[in-house]
Structure formats: C-alpha cells, structure tokens
C-alpha atoms as a PDB file:
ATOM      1  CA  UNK A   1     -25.431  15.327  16.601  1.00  0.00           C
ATOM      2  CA  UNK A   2     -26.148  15.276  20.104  1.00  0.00           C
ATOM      3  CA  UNK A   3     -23.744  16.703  22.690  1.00  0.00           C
ATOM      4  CA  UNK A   4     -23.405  13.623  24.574  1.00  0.00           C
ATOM      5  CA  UNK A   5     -22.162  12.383  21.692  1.00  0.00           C
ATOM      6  CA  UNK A   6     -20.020  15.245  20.852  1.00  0.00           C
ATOM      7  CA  UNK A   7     -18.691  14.383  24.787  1.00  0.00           C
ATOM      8  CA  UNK A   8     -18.091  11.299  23.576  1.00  0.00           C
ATOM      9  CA  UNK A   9     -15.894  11.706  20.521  1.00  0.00           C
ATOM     10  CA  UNK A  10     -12.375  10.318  20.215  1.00  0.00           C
ATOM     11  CA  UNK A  11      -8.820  12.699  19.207  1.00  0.00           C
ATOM     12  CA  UNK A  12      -9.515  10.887  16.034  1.00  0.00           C
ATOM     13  CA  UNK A  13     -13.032  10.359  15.033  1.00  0.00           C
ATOM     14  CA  UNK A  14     -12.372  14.382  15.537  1.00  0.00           C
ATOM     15  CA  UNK A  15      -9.867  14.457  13.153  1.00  0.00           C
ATOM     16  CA  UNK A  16     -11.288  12.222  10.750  1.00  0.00           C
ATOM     17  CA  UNK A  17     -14.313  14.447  10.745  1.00  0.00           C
ATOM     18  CA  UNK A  18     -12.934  17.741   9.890  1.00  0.00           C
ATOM     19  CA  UNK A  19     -10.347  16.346   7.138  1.00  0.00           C
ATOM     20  CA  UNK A  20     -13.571  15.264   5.773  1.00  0.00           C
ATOM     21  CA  UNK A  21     -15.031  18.254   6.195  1.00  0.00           C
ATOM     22  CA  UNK A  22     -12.067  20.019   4.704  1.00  0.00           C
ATOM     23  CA  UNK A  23     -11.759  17.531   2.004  1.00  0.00           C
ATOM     24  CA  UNK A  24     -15.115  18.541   1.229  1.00  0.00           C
ATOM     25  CA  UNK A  25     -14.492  21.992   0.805  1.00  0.00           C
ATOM     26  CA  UNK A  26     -11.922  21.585  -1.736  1.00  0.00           C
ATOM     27  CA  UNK A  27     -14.414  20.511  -4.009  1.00  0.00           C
ATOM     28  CA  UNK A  28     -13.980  16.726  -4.418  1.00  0.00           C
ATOM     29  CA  UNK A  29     -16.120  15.151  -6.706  1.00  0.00           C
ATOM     30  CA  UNK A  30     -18.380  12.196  -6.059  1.00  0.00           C
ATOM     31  CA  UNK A  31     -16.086   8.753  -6.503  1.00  0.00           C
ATOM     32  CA  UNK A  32     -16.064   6.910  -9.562  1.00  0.00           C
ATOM     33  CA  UNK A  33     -16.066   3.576  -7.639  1.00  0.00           C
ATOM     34  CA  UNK A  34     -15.918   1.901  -4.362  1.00  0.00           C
ATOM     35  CA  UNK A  35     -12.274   0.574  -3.031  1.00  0.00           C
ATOM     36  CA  UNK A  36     -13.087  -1.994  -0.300  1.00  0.00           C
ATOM     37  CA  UNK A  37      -9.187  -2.390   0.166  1.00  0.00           C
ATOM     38  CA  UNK A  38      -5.564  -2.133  -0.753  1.00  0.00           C
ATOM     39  CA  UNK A  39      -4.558  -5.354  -2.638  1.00  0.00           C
ATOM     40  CA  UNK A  40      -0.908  -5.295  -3.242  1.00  0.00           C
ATOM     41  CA  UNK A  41       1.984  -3.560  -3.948  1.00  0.00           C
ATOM     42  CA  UNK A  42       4.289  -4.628  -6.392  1.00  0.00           C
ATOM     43  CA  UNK A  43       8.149  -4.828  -6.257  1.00  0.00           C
ATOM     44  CA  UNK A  44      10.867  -4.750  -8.793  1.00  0.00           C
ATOM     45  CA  UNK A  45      14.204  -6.199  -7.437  1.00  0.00           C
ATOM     46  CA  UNK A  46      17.510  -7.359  -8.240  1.00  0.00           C
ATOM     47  CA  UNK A  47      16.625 -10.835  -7.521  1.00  0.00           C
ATOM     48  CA  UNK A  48      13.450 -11.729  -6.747  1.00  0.00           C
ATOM     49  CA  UNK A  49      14.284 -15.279  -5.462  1.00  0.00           C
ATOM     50  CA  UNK A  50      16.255 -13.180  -2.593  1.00  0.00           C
ATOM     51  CA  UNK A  51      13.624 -10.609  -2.182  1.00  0.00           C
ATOM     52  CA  UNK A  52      11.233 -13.857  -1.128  1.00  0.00           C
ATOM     53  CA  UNK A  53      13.722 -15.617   1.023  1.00  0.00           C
ATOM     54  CA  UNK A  54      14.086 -12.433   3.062  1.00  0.00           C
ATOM     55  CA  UNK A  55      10.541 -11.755   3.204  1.00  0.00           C
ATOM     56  CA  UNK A  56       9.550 -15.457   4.354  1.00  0.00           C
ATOM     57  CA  UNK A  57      12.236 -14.884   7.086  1.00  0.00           C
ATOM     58  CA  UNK A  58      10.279 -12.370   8.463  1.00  0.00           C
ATOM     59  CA  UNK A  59       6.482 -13.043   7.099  1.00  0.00           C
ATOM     60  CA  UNK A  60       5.874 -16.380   6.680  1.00  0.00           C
ATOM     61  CA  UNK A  61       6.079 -19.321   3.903  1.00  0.00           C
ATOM     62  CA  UNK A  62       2.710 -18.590   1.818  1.00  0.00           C
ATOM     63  CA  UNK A  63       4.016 -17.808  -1.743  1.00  0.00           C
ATOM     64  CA  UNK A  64       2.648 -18.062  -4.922  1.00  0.00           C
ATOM     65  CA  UNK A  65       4.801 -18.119  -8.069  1.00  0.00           C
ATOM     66  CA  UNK A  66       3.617 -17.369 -11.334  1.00  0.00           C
ATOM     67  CA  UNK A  67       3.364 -19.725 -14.583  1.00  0.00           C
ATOM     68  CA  UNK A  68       6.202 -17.277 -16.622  1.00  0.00           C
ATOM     69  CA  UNK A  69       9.252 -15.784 -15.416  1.00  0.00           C
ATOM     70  CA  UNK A  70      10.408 -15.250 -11.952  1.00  0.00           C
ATOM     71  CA  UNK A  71       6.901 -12.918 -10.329  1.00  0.00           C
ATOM     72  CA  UNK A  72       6.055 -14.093  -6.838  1.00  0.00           C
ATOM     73  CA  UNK A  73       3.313 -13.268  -4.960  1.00  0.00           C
ATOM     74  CA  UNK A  74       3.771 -12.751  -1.307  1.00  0.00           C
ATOM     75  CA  UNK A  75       0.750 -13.689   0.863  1.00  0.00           C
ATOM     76  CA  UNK A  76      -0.011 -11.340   3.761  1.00  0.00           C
ATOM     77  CA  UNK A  77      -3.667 -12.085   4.838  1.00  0.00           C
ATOM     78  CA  UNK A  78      -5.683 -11.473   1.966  1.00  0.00           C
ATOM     79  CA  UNK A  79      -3.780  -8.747   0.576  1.00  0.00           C
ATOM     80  CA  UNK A  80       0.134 -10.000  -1.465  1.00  0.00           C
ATOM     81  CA  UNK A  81       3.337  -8.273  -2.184  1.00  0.00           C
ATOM     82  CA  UNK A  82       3.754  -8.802  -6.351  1.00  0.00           C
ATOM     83  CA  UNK A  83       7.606  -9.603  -6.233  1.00  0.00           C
ATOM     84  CA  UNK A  84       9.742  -9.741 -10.004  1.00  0.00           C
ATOM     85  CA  UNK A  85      13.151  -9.308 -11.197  1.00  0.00           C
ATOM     86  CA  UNK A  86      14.002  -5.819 -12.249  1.00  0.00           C
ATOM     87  CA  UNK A  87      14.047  -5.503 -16.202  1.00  0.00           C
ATOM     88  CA  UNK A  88      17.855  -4.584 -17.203  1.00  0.00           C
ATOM     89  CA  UNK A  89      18.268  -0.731 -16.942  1.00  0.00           C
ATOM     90  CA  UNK A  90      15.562  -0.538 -14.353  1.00  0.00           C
ATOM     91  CA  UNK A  91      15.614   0.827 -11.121  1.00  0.00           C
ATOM     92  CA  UNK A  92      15.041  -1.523  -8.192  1.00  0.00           C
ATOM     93  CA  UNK A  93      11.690   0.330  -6.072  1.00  0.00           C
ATOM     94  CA  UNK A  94       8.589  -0.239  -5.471  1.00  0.00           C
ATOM     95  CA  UNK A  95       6.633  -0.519  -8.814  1.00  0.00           C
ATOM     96  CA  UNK A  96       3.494   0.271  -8.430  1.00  0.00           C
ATOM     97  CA  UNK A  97      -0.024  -0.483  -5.789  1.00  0.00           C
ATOM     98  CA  UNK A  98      -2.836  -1.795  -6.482  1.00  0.00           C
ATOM     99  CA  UNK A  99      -6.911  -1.165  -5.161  1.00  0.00           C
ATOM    100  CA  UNK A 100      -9.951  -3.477  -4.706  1.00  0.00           C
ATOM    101  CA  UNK A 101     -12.773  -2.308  -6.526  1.00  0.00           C
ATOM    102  CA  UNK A 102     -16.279  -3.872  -5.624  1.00  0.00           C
ATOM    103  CA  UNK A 103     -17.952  -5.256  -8.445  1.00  0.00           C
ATOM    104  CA  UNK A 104     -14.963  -4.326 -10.799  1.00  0.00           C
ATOM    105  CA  UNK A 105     -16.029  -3.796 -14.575  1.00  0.00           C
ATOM    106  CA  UNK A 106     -13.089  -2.472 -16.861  1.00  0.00           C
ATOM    107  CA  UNK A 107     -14.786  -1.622 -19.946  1.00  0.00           C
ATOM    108  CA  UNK A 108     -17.234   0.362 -18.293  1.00  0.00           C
ATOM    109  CA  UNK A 109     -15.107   2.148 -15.299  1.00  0.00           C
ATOM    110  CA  UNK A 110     -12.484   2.874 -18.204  1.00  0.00           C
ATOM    111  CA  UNK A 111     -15.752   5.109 -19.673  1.00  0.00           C
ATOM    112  CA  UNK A 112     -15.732   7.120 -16.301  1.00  0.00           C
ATOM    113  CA  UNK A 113     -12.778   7.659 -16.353  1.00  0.00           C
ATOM    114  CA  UNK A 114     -12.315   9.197 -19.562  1.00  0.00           C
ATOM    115  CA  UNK A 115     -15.817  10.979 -19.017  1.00  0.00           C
ATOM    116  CA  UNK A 116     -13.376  12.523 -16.036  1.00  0.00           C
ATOM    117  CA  UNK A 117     -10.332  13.215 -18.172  1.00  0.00           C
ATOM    118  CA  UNK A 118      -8.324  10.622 -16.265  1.00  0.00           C
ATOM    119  CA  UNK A 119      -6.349   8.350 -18.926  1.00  0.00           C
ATOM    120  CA  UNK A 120      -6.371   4.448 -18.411  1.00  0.00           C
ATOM    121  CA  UNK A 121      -4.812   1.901 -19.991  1.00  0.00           C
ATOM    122  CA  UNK A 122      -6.510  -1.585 -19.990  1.00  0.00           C
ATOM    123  CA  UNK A 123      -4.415  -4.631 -19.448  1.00  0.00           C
ATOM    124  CA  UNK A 124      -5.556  -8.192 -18.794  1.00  0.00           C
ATOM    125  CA  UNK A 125      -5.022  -7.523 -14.773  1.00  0.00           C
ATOM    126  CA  UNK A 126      -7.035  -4.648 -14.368  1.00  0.00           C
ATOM    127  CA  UNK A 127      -6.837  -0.837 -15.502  1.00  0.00           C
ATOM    128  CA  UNK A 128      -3.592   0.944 -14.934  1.00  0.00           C
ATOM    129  CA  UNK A 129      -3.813   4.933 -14.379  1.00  0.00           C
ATOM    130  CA  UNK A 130      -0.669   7.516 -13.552  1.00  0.00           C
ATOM    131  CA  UNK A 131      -1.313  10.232 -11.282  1.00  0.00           C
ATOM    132  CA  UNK A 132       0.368  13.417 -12.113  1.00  0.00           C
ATOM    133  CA  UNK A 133       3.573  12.654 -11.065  1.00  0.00           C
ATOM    134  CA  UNK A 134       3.983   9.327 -12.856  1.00  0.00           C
ATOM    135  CA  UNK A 135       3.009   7.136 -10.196  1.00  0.00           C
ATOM    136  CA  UNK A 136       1.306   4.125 -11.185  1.00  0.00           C
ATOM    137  CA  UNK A 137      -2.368   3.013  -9.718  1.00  0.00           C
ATOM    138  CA  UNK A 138      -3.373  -0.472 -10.509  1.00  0.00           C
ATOM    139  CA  UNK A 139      -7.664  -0.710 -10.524  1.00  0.00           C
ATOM    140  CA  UNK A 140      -8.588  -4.195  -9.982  1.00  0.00           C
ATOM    141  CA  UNK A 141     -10.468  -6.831  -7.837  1.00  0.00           C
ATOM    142  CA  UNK A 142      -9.982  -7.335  -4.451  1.00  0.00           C
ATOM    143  CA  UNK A 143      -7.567 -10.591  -3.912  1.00  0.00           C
ATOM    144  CA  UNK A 144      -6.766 -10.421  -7.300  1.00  0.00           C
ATOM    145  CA  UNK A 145      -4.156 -13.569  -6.581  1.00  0.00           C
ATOM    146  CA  UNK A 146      -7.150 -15.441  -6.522  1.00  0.00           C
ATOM    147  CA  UNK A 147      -7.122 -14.722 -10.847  1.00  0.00           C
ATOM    148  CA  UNK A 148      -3.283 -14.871 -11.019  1.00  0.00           C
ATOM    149  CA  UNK A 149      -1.906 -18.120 -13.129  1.00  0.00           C
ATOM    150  CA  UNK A 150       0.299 -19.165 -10.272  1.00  0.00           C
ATOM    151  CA  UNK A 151       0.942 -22.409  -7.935  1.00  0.00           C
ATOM    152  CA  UNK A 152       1.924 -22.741  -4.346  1.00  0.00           C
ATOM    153  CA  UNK A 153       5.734 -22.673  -4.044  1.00  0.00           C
ATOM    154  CA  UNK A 154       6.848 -25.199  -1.102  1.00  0.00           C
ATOM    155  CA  UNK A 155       7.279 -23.932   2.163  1.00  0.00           C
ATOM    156  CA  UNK A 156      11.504 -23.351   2.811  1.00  0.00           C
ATOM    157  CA  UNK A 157      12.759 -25.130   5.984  1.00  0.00           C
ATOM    158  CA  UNK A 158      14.300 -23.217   8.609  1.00  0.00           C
ATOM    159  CA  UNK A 159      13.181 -20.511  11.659  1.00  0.00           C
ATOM    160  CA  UNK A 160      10.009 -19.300  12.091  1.00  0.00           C
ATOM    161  CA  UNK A 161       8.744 -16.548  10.827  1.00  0.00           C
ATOM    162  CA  UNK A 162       8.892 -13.048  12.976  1.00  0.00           C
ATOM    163  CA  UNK A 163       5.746 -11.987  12.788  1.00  0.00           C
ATOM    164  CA  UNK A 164       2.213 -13.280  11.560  1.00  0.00           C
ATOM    165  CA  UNK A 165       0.761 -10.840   9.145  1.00  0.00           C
ATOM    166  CA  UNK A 166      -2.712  -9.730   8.525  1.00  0.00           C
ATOM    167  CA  UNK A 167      -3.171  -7.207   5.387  1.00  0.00           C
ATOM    168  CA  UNK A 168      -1.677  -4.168   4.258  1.00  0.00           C
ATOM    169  CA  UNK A 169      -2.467  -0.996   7.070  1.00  0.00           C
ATOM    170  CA  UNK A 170      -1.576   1.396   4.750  1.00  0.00           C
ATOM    171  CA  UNK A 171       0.351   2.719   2.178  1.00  0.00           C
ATOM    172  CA  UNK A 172       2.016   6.109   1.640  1.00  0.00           C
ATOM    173  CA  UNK A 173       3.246   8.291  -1.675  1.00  0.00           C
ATOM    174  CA  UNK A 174       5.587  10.730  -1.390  1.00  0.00           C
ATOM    175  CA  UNK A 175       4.488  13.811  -3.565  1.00  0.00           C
ATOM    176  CA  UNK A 176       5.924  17.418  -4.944  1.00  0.00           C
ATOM    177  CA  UNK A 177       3.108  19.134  -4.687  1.00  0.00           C
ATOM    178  CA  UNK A 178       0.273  17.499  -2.266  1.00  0.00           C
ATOM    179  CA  UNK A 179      -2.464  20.041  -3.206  1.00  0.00           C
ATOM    180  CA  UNK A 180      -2.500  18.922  -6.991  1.00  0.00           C
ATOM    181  CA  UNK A 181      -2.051  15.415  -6.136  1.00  0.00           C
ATOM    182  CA  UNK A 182      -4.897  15.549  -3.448  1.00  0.00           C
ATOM    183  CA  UNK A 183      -7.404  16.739  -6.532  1.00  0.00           C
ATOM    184  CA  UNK A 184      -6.231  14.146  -8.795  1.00  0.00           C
ATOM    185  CA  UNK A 185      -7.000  11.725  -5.435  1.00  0.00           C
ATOM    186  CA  UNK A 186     -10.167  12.997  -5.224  1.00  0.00           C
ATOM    187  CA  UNK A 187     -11.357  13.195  -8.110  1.00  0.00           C
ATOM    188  CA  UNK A 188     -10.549   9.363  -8.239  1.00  0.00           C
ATOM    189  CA  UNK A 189     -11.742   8.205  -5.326  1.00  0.00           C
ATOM    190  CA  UNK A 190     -13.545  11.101  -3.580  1.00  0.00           C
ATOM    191  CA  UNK A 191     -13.240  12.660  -0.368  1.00  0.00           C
ATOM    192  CA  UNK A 192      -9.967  12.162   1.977  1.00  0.00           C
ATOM    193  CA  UNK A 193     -11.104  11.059   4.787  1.00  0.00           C
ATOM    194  CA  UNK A 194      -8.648  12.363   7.276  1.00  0.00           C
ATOM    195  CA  UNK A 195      -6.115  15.637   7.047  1.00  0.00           C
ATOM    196  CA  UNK A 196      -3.622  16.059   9.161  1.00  0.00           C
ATOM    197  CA  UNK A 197      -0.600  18.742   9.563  1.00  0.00           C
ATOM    198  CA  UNK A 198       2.035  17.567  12.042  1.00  0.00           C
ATOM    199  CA  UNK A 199       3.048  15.566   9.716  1.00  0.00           C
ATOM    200  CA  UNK A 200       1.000  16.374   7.043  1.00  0.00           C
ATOM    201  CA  UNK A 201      -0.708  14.150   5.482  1.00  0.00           C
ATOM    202  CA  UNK A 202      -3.925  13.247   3.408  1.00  0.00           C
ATOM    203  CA  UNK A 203      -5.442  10.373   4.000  1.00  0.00           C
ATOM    204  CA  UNK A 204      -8.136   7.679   2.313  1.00  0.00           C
ATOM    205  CA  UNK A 205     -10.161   4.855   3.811  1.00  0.00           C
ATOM    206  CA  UNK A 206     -10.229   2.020   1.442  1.00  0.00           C
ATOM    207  CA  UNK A 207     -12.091  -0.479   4.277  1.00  0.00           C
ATOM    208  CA  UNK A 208      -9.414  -1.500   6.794  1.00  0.00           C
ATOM    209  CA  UNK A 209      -6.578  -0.170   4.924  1.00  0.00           C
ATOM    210  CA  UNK A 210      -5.419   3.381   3.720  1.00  0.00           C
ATOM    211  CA  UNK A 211      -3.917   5.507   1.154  1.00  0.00           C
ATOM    212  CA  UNK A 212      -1.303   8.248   1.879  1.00  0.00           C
ATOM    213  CA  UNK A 213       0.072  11.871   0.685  1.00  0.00           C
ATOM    214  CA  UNK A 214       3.257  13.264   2.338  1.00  0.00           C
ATOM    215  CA  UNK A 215       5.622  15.741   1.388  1.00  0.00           C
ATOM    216  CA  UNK A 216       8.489  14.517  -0.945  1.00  0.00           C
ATOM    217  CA  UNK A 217      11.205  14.347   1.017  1.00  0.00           C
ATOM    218  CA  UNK A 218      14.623  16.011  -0.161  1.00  0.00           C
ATOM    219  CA  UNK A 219      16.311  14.391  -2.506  1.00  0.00           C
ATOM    220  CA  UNK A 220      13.510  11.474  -3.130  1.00  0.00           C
ATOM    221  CA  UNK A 221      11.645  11.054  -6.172  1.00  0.00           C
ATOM    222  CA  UNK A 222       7.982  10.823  -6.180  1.00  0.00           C
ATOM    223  CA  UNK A 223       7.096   7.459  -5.623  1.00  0.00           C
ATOM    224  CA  UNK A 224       5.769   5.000  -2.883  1.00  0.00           C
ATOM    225  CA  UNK A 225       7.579   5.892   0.563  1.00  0.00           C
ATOM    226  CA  UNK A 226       6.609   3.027   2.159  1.00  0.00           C
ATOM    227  CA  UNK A 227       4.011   0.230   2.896  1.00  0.00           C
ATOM    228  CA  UNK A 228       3.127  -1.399   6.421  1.00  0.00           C
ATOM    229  CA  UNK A 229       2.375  -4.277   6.964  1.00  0.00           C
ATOM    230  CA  UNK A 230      -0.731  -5.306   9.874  1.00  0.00           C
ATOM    231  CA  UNK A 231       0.779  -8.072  11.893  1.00  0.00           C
ATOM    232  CA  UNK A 232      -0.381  -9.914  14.914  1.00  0.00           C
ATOM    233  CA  UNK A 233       0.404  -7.799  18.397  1.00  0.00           C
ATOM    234  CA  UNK A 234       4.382  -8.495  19.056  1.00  0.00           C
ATOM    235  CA  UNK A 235       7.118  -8.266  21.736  1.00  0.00           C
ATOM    236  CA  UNK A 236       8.548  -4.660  21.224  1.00  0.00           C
ATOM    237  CA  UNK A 237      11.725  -5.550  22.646  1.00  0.00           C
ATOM    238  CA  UNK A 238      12.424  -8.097  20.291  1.00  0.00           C
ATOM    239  CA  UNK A 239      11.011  -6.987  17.051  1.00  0.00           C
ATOM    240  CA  UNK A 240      13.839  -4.736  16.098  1.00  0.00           C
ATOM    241  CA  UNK A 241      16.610  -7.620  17.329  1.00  0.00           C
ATOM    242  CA  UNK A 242      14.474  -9.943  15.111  1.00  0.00           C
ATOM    243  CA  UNK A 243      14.276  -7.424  12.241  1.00  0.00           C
ATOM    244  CA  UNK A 244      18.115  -7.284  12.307  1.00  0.00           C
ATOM    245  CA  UNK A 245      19.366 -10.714  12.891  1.00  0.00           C
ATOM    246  CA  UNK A 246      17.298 -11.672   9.526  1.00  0.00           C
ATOM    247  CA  UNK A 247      19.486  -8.970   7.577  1.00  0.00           C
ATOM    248  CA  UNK A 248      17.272  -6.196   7.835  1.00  0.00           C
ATOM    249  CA  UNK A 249      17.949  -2.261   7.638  1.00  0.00           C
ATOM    250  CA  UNK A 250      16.336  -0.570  10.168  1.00  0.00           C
ATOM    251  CA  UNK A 251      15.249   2.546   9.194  1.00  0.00           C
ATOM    252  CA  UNK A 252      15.767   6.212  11.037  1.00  0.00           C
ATOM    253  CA  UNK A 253      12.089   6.847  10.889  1.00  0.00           C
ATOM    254  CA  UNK A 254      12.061   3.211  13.133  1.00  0.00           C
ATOM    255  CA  UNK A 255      10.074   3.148  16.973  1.00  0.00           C
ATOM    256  CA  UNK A 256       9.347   0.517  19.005  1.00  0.00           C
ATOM    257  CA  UNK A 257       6.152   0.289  18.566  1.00  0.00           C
ATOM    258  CA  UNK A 258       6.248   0.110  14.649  1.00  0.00           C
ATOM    259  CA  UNK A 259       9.597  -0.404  13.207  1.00  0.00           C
ATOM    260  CA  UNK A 260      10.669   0.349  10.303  1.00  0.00           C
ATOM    261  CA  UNK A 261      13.424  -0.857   7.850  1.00  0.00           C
ATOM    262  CA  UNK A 262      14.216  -1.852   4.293  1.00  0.00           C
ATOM    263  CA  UNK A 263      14.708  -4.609   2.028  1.00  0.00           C
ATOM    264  CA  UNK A 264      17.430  -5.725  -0.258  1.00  0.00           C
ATOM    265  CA  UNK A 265      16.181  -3.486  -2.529  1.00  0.00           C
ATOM    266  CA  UNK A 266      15.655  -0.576  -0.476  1.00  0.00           C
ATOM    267  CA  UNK A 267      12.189  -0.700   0.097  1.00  0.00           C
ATOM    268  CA  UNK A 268      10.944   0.312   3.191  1.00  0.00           C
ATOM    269  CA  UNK A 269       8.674  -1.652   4.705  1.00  0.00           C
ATOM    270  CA  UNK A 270       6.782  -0.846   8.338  1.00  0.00           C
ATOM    271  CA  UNK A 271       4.931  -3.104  10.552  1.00  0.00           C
ATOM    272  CA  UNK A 272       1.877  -2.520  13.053  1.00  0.00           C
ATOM    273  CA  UNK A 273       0.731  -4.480  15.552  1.00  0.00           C
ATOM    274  CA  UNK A 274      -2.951  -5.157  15.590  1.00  0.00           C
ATOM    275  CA  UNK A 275      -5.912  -7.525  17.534  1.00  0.00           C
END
C-alpha cells in the first residue's frame, strides 16, 4: 500500500485493519459460508399483540402475521423482528438472531459443520446452532419472511410512526468469556473484522450490518444485549421525547445521537440514524 494512501486512511478503516489483522493471528479458520446480512431477531414476550402495537408506534405499520398462533413479523427494511408469545414458564428476552447465508443449502452446510465439530440441528426454517454459552444462531436465507406462511396484518389507525427504519445496524451478545466465544465466532464465520478495547468489543461484517462480543455485564446472563435498529436521519431533540411519550424506557446507556431504551419486555432496542 502506498503512503498516500496510508495518508489517506480513516480512525476506522485503521481500526478495522488491525482487528483484522489481529483476528488473523488468533488463528481463525477460513468461513464455512458467506453472511450477506443480519435477518432478524426474534422475540419472546408476554403478549405479543402488545409487543406489535408498541413497536408500530414507533416503527411503522408493515407486519406480517403468521398462519398458526400469535408470531408476528415486524418489517424493518428488508430485515424483521420475529415477535411470539412467551411459552408458559418462559422467560420474556430476546430469543434468538438470525443470518443471511448466500446461496443457503442445509443439508450440505449441516456437513461442514459437523466436519468442524459445530452441532446443528435442522428445522424447516433453516439450521439452528448454540454457541458455547447457549446462545442460539439461526442459519438461513436472507429475507427469510419472504418463505414465512404469513399475510399482511392491516395497518392500525392512529399517529405516525417515529422513525422510518431501514435494516438492522447491528447486533450485540453479551459473553463470559469473549476469547472462547471469539473462536467459536470464527471458526463460524471467519475473521472479526474489527477489535476494539475501549469498550471492547469484537466485531463481524455481515454486508451492511454487524455482529457483536462484549463483556457480560454484572449480573446479566449471556444472551443478546441489544439490537439497533438503522433508521432514516432524525431530530435529536425530539427522538428521546418521542421515545417516551409512546411508553418507552429509556435506557442509561441512552445519547442523543442514538438512544436507547426497552420494550415491554425488556428488550433493549437502539436506533441509528443513517443516509
């Protein structure tokens, strides 16, 4: 590489380069497939008719509802939020989060990864895999609503939405031990791209969107710590107001310039402006 072009390099190309590097070092393995994308996250409530109501308040109308039982599926650009009714006993959290795979083929990306010694489990919605502490990894296609059994629910009457969302930005998992979960990472989907300590954090690329490993915090249980959502730019000054007159939580972790806060459930949600 040139040294005009060295001159030229942003705070985080820089950074994205030597986690990379460092990533590399560790000894990740080459990936087992391609993720063009995070498709969805999935949610299990205490009422999922609720959990939609407050969402449309702040995302919009487009919802999809499944042939059986109560599952919803959120539109936010391409990307959806899989909404359901906690079974009795169950915690209410977020479930589980699922990838886009290009060119997805179960039977034979279930051989890789038992060739890798990563268990699978096929289902007719993809290939579910637990990392090592439990959390679960949906493998699928990319806008997998698109196979869903569902139909459009009517849009609700009322105020418009707060913001106008795009995809998912990113998603991140809270983890014991990050080391041992950043090999499992890798060895699933190959290098992290970025590495950063203050906070620390491993990061992957999955097209415009990203996967996360923090810390656990104290006190939380490994698990998803939060999703953001990508939403058309939006008035700062308002946004939290907004967030709060339509019943939500803000968050401590909340700024400005990408609020945070939680659901009925608990689940905390974050938004980003972007275009």
């Amino acid at each position: 590489m040139s040294n005009d072009r060295l001159g030229r390099l942003n705070r985080r190309e820089v950074l994205t380069m030597l986690g990379a590097l460092a990533a590399g070092k560790a000894g990740a393995q080459e990936p087992l497939l391609r993720v063009v994308g995070l498709d969805h996250v999935s949610i299990l409530g205490a009422d999922a008719a609720k959990s939609i109501a407050f969402y449309r308040r702040i995302f919009g109308h487009h919802v999809l509802k499944g042939v059986n039982g109560d599952r919803r599926y959120f539109m936010i650009g391409n990307c959806y939020i899989a909404i359901a009714s906690a079974p009795a006993g169950q915690p209410r959290r977020a479930d589980h989060f699922c990838t886009g795979i290009e060119g997805f083929d179960s039977a034979g990306l279930k051989t890789k990864l038992d060739q890798r010694g990563i268990a699978s489990r096929p289902v007719n919605v993809g290939l579910y895999v637990d990392d090592p502490d439990g959390i679960v990894i949906q493998l699928w296609n990319m806008e997998s609503w698109k196979l869903n059994q569902s139909a459009p629910e009517p849009p609700a009457s009322g105020e418009e939405p707060l913001f106008r969302p795009i995809g998912l930005d990113h998603l991140l998992l809270g983890v014991p031990d990050p080391e041992k979960s950043l090999g499992f990472y890798q060895k699933l989907f190959g290098p992290a791209s970025q590495r950063t300590k203050e906070p620390p954090r491993d990061w992957f690329q999955f097209g415009k969107s990203r996967l996360g490993l923090a810390p656990l915090a104290a006190g939380q249980r490994p698990g998803i710590d939060h999703f953001c959502v990508a939403v058309e730019k939006f008035d700062q000054a308002t946004a939290v107001k907004g967030l709060e007159a339509r019943g939500a939580v803000m968050h401590p972790e909340s700024t400005p310039a990408s609020p945070q806060f939680r659901d009925p459930d608990g689940v905390v949600v974050q938004v980003i402006g972007r275009g």
